[in-house]
Protein backbone atom coordinates (compact mmCIF):
# COMPACT_ATOMS: atom_id res chain seq x y z
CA UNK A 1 80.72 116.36 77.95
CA UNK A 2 82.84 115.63 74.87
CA UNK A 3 85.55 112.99 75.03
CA UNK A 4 88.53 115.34 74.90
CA UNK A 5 87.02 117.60 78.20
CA UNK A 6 86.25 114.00 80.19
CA UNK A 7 89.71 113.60 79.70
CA UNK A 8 91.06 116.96 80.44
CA UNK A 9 88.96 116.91 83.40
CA UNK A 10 90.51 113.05 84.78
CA UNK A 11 93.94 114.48 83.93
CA UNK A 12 93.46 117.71 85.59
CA UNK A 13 92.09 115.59 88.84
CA UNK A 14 95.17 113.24 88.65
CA UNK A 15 97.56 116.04 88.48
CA UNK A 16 96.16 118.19 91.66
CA UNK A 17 96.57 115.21 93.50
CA UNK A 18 99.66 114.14 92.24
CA UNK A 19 101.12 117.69 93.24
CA UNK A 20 99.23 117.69 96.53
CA UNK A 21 101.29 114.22 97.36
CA UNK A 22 104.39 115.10 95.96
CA UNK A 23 105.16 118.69 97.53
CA UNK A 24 104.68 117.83 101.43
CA UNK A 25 104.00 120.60 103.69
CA UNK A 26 102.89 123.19 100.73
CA UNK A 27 107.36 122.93 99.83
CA UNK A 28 108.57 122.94 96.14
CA UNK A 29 110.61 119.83 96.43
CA UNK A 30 109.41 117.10 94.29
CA UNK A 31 109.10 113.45 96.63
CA UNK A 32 109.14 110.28 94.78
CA UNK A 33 109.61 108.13 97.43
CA UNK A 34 108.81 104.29 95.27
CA UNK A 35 109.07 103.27 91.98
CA UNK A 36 105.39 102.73 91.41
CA UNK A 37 104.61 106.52 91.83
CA UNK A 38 106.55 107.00 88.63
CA UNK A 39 105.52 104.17 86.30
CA UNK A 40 109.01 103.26 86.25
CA UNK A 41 109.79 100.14 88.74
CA UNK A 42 111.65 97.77 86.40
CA UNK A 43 113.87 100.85 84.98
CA UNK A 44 117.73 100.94 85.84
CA UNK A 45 117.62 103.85 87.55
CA UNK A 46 115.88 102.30 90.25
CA UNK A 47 116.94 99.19 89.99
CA UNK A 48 120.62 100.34 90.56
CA UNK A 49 119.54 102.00 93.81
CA UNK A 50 117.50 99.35 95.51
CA UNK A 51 120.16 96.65 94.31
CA UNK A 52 122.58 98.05 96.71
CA UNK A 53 119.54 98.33 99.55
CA UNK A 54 119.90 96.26 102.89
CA UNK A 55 117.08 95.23 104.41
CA UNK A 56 116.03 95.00 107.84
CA UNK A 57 115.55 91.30 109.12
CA UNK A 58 113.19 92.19 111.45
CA UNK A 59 110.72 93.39 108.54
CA UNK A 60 106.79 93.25 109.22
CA UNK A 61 105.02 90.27 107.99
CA UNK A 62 102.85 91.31 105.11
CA UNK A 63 100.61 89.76 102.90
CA UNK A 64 100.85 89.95 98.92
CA UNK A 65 97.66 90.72 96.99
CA UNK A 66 99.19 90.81 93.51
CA UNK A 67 100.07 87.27 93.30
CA UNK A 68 96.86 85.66 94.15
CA UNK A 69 95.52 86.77 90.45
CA UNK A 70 98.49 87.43 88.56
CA UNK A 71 101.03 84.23 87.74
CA UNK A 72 103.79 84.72 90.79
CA UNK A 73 107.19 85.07 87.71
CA UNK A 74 105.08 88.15 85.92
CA UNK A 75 105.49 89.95 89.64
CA UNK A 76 108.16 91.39 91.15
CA UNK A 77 110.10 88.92 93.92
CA UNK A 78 109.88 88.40 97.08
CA UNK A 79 113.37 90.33 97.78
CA UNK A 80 112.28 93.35 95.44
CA UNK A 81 109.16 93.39 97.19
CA UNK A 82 110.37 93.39 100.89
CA UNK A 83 112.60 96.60 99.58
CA UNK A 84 109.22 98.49 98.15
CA UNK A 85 107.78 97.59 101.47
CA UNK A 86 110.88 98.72 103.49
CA UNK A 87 111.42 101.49 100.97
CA UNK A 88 107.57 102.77 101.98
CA UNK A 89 108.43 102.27 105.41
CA UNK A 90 111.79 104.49 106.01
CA UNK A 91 111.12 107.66 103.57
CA UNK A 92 108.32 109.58 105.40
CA UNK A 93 106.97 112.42 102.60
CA UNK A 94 106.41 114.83 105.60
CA UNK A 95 109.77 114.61 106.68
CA UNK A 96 111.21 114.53 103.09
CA UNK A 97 109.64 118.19 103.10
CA UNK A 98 110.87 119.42 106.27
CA UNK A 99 114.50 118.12 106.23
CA UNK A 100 116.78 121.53 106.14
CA UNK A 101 118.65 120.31 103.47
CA UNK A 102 115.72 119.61 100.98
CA UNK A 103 114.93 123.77 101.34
């Protein structure tokens, strides 16, 4: 297989499941539910929304992975963190689907 069609064929396999996760319950309505999923989690636009995020002081103990390999200051905080965590936690993508005013 030439380069070009290996590539195609990774791109083509990203993007079904990319569409498969993002349209819940076969709907047309697009969920990005955390700022990884877009490649854009240091951008403003997100930044301006989970700046004004509260965040439950009861959160679930977790365990970071990123820092054991990476320096700690190249990652994202502790308190940006806990809100990706939370964030993961409160937007369901089933429900995002089924919601009457997302149809």
């Amino acid at each position: 297989m030439t380069a070009p069609a290996l590539l195609f064929e990774k791109l083509m396999r990203w993007h079904v499941g990319t569409t498969q996760i993002a349209f819940p319950n076969g709907h047309s309505v697009v969920a990005t539910v955390h700022p990884w999923e877009t490649g854009r989690d240091n951008c403003p636009d997100w930044e301006i929304g989970l700046s004004a995020m509260q965040i439950d002081p009861d959160i679930e103990v977790y365990e970071r992975k990123d820092t054991d390999h990476v320096d700690p200051t190249m990652r994202p905080s502790k308190e940006q963190y806990d809100k990706y965590v939370f964030d993961d936690k409160i937007w369901s993508r089933s429900q995002l689907g089924s919601e009457d005013h997302y149809q």
